[in-house]
PDB file of N, CA and C in Angstrom:
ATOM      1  N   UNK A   1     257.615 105.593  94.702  1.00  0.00           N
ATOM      2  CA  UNK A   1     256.694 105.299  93.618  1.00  0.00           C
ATOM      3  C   UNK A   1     255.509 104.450  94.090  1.00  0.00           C
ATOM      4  N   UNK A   2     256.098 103.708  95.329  1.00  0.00           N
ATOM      5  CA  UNK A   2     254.753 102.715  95.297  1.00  0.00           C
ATOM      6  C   UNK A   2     253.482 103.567  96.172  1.00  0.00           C
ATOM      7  N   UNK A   3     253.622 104.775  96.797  1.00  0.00           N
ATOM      8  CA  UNK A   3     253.241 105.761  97.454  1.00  0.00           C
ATOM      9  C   UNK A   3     252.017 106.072  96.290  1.00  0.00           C
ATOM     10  N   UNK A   4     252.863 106.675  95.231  1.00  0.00           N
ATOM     11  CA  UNK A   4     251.702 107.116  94.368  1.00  0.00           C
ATOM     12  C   UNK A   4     251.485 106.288  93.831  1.00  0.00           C
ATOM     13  N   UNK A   5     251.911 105.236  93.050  1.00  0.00           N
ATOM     14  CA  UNK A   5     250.905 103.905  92.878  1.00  0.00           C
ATOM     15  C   UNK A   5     249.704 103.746  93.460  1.00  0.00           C
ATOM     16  N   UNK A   6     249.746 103.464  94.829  1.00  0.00           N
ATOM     17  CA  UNK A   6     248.655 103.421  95.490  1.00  0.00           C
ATOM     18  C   UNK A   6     247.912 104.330  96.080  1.00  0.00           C
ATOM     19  N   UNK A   7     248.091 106.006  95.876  1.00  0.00           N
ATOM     20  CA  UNK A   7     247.161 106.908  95.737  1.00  0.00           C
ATOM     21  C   UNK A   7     246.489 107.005  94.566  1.00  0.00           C
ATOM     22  N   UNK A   8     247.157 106.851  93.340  1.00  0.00           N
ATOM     23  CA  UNK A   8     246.386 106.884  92.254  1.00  0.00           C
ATOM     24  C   UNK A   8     245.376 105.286  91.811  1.00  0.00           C
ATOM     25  N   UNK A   9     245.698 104.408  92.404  1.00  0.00           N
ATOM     26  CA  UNK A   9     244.926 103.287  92.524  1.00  0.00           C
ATOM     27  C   UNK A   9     243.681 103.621  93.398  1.00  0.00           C
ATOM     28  N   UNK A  10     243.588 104.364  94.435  1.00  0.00           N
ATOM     29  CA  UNK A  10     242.811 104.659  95.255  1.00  0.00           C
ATOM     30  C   UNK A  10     241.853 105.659  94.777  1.00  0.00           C
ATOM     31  N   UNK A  11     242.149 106.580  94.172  1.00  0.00           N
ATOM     32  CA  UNK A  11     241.486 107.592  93.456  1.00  0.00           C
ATOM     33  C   UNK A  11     240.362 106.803  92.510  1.00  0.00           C
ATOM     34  N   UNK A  12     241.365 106.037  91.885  1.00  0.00           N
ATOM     35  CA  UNK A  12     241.087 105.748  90.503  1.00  0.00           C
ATOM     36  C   UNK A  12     239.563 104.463  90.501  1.00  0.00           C
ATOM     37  N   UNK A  13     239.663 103.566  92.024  1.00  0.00           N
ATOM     38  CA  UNK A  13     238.656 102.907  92.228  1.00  0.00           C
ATOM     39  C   UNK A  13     237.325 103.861  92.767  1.00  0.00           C
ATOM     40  N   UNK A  14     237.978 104.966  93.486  1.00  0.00           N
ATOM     41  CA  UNK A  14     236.706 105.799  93.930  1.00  0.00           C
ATOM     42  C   UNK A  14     235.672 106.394  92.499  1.00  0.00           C
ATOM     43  N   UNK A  15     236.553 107.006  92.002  1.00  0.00           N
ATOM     44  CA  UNK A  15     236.173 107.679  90.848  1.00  0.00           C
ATOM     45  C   UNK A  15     235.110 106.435  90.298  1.00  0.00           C
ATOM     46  N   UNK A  16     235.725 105.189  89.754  1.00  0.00           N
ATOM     47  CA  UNK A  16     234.970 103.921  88.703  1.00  0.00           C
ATOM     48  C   UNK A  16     233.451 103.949  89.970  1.00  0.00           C
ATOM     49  N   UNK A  17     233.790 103.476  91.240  1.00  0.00           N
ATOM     50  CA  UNK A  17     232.661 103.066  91.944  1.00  0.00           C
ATOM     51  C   UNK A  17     231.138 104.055  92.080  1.00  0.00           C
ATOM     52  N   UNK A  18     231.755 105.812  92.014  1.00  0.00           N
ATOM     53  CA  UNK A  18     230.988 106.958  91.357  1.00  0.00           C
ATOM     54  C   UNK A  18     230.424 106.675  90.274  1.00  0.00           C
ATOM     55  N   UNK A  19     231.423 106.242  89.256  1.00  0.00           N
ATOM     56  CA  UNK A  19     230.686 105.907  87.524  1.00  0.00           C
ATOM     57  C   UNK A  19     229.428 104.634  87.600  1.00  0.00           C
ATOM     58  N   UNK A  20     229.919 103.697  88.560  1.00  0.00           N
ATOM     59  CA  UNK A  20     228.913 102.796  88.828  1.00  0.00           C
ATOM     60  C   UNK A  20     227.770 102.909  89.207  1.00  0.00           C
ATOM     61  N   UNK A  21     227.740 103.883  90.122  1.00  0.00           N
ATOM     62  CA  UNK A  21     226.478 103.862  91.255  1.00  0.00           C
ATOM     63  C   UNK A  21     225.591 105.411  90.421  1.00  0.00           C
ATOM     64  N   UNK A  22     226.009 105.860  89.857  1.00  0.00           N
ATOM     65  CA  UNK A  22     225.358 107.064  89.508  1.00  0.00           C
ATOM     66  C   UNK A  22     224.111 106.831  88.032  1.00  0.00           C
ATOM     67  N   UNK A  23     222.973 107.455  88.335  1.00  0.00           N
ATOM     68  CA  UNK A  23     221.662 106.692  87.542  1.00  0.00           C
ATOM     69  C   UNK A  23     221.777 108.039  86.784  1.00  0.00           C
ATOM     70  N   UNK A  24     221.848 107.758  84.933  1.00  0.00           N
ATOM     71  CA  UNK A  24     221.970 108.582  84.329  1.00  0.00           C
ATOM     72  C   UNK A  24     220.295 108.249  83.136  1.00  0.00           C
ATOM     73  N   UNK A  25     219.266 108.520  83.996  1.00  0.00           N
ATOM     74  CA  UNK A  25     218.465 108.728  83.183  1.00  0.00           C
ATOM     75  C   UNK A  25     217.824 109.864  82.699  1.00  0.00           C
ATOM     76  N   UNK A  26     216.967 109.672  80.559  1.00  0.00           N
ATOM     77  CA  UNK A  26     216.950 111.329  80.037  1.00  0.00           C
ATOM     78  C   UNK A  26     215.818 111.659  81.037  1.00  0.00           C
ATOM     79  N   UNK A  27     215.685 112.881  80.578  1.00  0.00           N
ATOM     80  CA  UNK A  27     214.627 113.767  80.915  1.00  0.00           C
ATOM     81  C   UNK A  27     213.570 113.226  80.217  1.00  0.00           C
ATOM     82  N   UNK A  28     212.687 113.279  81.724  1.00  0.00           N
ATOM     83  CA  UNK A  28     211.447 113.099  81.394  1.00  0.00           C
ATOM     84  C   UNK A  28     210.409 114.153  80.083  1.00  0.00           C
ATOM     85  N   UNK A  29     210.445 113.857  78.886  1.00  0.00           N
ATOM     86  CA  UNK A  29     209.637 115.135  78.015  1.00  0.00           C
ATOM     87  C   UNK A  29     208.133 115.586  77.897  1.00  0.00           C
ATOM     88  N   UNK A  30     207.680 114.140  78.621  1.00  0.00           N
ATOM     89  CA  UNK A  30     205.983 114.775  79.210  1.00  0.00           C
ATOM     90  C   UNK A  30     205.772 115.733  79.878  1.00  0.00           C
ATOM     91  N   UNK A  31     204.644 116.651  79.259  1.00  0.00           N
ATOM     92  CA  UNK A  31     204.057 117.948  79.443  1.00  0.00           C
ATOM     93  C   UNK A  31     203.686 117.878  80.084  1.00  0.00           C
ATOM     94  N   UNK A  32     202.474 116.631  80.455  1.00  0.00           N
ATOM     95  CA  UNK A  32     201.677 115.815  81.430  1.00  0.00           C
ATOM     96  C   UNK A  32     202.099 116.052  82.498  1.00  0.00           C
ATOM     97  N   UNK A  33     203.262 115.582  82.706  1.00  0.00           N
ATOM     98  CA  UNK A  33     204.060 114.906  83.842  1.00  0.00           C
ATOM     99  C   UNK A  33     204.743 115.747  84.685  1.00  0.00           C
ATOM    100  N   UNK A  34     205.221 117.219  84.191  1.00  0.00           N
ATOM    101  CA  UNK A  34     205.884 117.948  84.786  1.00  0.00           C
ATOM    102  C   UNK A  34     205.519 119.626  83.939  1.00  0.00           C
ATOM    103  N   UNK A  35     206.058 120.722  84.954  1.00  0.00           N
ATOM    104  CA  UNK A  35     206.094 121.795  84.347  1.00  0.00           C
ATOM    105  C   UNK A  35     207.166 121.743  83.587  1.00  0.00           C
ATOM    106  N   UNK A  36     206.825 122.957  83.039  1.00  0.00           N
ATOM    107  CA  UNK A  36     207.962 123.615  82.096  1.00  0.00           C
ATOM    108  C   UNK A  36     209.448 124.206  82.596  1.00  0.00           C
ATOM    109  N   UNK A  37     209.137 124.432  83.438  1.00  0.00           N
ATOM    110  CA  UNK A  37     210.345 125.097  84.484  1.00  0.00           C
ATOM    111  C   UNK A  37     211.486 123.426  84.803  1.00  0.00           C
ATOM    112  N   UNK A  38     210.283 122.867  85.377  1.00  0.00           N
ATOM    113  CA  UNK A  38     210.666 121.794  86.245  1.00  0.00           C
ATOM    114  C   UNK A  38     211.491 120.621  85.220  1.00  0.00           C
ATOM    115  N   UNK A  39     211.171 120.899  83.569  1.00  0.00           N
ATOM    116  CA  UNK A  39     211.755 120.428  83.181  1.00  0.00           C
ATOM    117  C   UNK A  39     212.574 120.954  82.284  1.00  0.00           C
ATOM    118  N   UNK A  40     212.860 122.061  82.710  1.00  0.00           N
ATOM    119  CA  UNK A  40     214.313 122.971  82.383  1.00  0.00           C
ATOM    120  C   UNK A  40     215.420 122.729  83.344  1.00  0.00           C
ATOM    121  N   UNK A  41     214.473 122.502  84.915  1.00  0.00           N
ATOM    122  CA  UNK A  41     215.852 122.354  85.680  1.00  0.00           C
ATOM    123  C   UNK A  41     216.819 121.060  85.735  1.00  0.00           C
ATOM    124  N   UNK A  42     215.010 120.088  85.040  1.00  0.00           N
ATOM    125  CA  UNK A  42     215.890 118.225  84.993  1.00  0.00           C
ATOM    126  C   UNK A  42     216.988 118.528  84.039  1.00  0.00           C
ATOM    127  N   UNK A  43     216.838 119.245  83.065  1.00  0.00           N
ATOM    128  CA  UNK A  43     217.575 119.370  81.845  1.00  0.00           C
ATOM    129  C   UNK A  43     218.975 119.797  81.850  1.00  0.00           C
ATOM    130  N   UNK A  44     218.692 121.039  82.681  1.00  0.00           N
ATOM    131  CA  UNK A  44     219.948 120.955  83.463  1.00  0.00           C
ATOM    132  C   UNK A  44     220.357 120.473  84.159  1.00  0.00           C
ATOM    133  N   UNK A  45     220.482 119.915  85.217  1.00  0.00           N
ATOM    134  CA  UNK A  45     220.728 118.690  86.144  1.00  0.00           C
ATOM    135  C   UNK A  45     221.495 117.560  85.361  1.00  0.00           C
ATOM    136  N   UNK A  46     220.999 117.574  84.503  1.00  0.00           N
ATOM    137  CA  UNK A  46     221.354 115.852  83.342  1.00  0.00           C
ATOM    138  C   UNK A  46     222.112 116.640  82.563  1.00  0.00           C
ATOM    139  N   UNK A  47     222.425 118.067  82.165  1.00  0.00           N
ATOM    140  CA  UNK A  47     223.473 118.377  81.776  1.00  0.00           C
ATOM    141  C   UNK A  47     224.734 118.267  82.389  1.00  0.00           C
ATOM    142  N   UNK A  48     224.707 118.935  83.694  1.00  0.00           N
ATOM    143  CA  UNK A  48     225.315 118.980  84.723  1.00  0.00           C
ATOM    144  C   UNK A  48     226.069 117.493  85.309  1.00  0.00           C
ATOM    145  N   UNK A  49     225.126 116.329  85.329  1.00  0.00           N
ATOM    146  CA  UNK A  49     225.716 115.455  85.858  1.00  0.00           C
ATOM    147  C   UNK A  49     226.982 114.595  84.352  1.00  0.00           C
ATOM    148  N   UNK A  50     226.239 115.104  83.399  1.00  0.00           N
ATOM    149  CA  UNK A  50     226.731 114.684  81.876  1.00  0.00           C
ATOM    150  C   UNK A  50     228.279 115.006  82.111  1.00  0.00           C
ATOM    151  N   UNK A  51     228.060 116.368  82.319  1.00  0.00           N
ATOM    152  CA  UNK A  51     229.679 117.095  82.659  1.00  0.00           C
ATOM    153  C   UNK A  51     230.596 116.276  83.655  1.00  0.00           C
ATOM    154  N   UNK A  52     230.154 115.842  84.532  1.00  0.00           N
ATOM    155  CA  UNK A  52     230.942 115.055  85.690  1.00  0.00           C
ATOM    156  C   UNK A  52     230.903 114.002  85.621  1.00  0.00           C
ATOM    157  N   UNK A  53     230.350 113.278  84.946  1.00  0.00           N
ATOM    158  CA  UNK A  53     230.597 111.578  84.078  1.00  0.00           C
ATOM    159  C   UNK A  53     231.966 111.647  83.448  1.00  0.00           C
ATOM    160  N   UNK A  54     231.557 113.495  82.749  1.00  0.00           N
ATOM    161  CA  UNK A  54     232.827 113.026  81.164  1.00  0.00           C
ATOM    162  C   UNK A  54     234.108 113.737  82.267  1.00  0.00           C
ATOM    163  N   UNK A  55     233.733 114.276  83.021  1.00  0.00           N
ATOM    164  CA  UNK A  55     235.568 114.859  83.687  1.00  0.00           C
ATOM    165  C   UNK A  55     235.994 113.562  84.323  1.00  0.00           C
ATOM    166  N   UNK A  56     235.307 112.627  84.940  1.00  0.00           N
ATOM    167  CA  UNK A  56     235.453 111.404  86.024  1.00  0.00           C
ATOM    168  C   UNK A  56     235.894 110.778  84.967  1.00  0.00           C
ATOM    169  N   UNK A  57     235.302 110.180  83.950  1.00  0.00           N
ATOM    170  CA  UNK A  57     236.053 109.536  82.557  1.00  0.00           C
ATOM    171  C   UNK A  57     237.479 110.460  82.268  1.00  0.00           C
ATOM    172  N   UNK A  58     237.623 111.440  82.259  1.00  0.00           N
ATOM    173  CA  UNK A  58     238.937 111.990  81.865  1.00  0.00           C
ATOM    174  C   UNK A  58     239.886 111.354  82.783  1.00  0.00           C
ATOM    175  N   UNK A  59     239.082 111.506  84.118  1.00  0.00           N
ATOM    176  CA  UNK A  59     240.473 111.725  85.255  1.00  0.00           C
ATOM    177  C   UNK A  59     240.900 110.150  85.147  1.00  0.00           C
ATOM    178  N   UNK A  60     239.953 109.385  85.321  1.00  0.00           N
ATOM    179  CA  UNK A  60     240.322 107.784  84.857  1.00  0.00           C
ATOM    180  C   UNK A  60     241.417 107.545  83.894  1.00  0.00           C
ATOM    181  N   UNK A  61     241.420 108.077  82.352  1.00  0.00           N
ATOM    182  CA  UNK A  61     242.411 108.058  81.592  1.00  0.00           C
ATOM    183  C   UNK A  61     243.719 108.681  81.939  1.00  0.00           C
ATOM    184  N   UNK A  62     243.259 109.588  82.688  1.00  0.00           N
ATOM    185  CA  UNK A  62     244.721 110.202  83.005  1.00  0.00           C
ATOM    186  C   UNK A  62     245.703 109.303  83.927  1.00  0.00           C
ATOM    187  N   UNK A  63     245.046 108.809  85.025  1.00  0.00           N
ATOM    188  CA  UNK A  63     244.947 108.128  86.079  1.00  0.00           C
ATOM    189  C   UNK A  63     245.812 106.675  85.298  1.00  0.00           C
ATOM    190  N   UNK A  64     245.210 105.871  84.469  1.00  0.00           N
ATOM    191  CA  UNK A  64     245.939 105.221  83.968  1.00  0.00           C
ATOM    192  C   UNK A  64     247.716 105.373  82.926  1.00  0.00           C
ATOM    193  N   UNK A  65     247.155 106.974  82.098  1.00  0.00           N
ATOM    194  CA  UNK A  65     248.552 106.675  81.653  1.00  0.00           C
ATOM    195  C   UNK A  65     249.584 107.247  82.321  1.00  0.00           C
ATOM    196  N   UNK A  66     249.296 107.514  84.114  1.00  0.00           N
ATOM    197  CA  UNK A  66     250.232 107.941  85.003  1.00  0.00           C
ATOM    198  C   UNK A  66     250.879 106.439  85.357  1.00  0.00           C
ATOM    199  N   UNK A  67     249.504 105.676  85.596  1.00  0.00           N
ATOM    200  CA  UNK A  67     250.325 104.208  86.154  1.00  0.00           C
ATOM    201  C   UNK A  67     251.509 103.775  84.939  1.00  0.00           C
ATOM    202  N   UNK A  68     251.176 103.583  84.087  1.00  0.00           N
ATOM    203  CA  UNK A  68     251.698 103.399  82.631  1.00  0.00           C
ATOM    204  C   UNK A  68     253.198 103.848  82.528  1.00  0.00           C
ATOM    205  N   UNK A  69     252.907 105.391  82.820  1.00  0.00           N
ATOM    206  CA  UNK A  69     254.385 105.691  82.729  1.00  0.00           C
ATOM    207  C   UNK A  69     254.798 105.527  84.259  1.00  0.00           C
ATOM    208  N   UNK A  70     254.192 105.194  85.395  1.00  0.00           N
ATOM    209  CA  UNK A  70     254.912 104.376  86.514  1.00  0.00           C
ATOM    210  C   UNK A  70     255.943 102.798  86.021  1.00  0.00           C
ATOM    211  N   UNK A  71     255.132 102.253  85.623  1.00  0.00           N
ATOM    212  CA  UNK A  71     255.304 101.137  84.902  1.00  0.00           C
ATOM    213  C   UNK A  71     256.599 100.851  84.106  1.00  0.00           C
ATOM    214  N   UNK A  72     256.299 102.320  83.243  1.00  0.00           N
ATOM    215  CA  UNK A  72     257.786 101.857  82.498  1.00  0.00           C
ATOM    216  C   UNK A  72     258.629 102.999  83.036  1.00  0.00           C
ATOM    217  N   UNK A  73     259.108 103.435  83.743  1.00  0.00           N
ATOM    218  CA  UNK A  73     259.753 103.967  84.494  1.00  0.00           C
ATOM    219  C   UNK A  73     260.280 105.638  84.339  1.00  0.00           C
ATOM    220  N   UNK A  74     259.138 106.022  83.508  1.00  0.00           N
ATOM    221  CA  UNK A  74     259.034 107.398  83.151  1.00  0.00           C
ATOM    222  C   UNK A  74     258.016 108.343  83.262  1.00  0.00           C
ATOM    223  N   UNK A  75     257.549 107.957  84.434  1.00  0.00           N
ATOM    224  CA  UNK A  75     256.849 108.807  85.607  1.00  0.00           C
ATOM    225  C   UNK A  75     257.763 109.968  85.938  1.00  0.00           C
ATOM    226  N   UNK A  76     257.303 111.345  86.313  1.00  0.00           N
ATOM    227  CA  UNK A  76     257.892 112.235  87.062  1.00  0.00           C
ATOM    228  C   UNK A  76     258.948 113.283  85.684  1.00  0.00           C
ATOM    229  N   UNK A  77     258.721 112.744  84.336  1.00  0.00           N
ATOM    230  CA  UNK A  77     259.526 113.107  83.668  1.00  0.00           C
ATOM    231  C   UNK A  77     258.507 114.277  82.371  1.00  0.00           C
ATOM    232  N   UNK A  78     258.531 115.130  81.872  1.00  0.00           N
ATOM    233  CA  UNK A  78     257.809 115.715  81.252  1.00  0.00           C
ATOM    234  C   UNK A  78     257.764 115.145  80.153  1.00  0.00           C
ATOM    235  N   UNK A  79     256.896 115.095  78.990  1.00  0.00           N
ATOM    236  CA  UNK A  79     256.390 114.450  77.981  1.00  0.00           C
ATOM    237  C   UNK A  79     257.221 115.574  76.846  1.00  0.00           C
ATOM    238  N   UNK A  80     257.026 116.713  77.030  1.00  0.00           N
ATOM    239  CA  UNK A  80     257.830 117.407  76.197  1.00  0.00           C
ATOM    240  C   UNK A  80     259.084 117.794  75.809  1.00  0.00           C
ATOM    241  N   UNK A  81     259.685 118.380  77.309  1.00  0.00           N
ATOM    242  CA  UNK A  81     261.117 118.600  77.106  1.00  0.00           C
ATOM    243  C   UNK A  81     261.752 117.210  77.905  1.00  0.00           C
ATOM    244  N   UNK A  82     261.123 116.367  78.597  1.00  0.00           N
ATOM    245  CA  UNK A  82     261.599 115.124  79.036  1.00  0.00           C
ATOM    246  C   UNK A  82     262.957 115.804  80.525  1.00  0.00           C
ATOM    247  N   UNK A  83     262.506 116.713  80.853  1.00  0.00           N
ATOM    248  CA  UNK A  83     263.176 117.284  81.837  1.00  0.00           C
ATOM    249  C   UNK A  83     262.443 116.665  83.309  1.00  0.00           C
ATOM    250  N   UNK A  84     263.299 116.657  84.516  1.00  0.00           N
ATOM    251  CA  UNK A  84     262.267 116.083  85.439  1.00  0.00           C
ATOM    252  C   UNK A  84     261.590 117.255  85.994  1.00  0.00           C
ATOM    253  N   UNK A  85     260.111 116.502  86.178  1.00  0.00           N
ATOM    254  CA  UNK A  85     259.128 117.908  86.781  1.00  0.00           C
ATOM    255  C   UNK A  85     259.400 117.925  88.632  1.00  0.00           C
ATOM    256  N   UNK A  86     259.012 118.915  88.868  1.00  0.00           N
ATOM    257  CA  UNK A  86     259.221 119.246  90.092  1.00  0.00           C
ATOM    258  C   UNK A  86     258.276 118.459  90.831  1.00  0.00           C
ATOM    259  N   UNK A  87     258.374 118.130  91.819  1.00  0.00           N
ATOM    260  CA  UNK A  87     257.714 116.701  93.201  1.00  0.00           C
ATOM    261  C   UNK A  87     256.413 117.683  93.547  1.00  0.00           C
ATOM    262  N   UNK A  88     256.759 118.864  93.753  1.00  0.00           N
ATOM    263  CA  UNK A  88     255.683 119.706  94.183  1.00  0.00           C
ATOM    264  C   UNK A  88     254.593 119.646  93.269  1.00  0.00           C
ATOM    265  N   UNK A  89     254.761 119.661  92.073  1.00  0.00           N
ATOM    266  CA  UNK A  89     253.849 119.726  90.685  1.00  0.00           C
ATOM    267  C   UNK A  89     253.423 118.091  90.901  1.00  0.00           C
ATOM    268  N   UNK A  90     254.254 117.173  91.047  1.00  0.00           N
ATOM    269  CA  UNK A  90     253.272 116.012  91.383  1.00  0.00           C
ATOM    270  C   UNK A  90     252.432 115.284  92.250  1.00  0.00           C
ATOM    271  N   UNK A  91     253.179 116.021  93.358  1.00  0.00           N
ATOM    272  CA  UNK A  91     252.219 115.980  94.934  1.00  0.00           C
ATOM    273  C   UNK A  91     250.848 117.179  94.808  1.00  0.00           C
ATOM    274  N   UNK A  92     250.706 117.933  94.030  1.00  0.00           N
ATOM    275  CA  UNK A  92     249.656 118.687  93.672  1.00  0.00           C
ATOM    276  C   UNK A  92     248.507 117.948  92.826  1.00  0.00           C
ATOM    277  N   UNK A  93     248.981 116.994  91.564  1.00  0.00           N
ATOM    278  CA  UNK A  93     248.265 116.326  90.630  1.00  0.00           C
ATOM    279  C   UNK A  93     249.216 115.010  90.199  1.00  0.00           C
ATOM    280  N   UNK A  94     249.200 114.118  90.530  1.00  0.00           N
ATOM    281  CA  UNK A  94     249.772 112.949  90.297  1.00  0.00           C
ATOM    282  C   UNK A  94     249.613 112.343  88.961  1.00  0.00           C
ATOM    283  N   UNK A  95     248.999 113.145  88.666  1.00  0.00           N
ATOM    284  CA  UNK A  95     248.780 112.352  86.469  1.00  0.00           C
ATOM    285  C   UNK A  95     249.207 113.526  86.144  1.00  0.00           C
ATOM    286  N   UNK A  96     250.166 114.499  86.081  1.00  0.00           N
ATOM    287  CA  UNK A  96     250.368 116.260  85.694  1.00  0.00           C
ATOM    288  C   UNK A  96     251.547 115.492  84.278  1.00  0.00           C
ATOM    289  N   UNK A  97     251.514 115.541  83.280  1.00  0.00           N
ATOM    290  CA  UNK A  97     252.318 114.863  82.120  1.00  0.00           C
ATOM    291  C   UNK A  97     253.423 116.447  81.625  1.00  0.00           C
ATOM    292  N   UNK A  98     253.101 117.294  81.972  1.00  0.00           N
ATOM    293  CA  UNK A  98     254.148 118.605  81.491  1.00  0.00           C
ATOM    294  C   UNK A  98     254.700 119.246  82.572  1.00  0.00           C
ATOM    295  N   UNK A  99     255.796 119.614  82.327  1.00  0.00           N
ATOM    296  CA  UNK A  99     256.559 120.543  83.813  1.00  0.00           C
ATOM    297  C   UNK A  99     255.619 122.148  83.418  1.00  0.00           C
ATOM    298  N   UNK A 100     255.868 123.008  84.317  1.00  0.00           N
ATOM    299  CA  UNK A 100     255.163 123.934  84.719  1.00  0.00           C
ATOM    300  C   UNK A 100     255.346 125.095  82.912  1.00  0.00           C
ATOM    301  N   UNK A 101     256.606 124.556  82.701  1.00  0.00           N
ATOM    302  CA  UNK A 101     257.089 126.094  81.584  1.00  0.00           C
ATOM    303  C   UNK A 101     256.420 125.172  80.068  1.00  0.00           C
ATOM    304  N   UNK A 102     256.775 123.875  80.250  1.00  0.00           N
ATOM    305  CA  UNK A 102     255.793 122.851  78.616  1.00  0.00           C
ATOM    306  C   UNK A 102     254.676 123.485  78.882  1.00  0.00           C
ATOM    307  N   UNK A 103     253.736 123.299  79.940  1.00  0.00           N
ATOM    308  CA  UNK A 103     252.635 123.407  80.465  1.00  0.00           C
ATOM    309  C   UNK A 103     251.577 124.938  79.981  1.00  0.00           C
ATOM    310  N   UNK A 104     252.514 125.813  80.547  1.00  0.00           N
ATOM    311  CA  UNK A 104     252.492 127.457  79.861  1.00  0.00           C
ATOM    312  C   UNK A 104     252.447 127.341  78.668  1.00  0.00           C
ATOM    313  N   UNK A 105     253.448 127.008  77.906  1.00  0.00           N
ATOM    314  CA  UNK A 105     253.940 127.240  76.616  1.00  0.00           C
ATOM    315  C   UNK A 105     252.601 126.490  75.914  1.00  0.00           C
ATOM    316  N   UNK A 106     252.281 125.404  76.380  1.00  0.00           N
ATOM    317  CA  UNK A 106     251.281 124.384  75.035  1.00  0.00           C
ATOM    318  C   UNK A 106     249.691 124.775  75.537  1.00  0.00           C
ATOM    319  N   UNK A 107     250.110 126.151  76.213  1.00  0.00           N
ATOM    320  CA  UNK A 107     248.574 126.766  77.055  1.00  0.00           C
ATOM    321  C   UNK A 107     247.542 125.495  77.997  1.00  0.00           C
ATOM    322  N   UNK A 108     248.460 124.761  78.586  1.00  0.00           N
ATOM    323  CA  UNK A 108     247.429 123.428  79.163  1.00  0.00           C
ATOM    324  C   UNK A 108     246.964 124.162  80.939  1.00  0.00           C
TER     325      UNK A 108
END
């Protein structure tokens, strides 16, 4: 456990130090200032980076209520049928909260 403890601690500071350093300013909307194109592509771009703020925010939450259920000692156990998930399924994704068949079944 203390293995993934401290992979998911490690992740979990990389990920925050990304959220830190990354400059999320809007699009510039002067006509003046830029083409039309050029500010279709900022637009996208700032969509784009929007998207990977909010997955990096996901993985963070996840990231924590893995420690969480490290914590209280129900890590490794599925949330649904409370069956233990397979090591392989957690050495793949270390915050994975459903065994492979919950997982199917609740379409995740």
């Amino acid at each position: 456990m203390d293995q993934v403890r401290e992979k998911l601690l490690t992740e979990r500071a990389a990920i925050v130090t990304a959220l830190e350093t990354n400059d999320h300013k809007p699009v510039e909307l002067d006509q003046t200032a830029v083409g039309r194109l050029t500010r279709m592509d900022a637009m996208q771009a700032q969509a784009l980076a929007q998207n990977v703020r909010r997955r990096r925010q996901q993985r963070v939450m996840a990231i924590a209520k893995a420690l969480l259920r490290i914590d209280e000692d129900e890590y490794g156990y599925c949330l649904s049928c409370a069956d233990t998930m397979d090591p392989k399924r957690l050495e793949i994704d270390a915050t994975a909260e459903y065994c492979v068949a919950c997982a199917e079944k609740e379409g995740l």
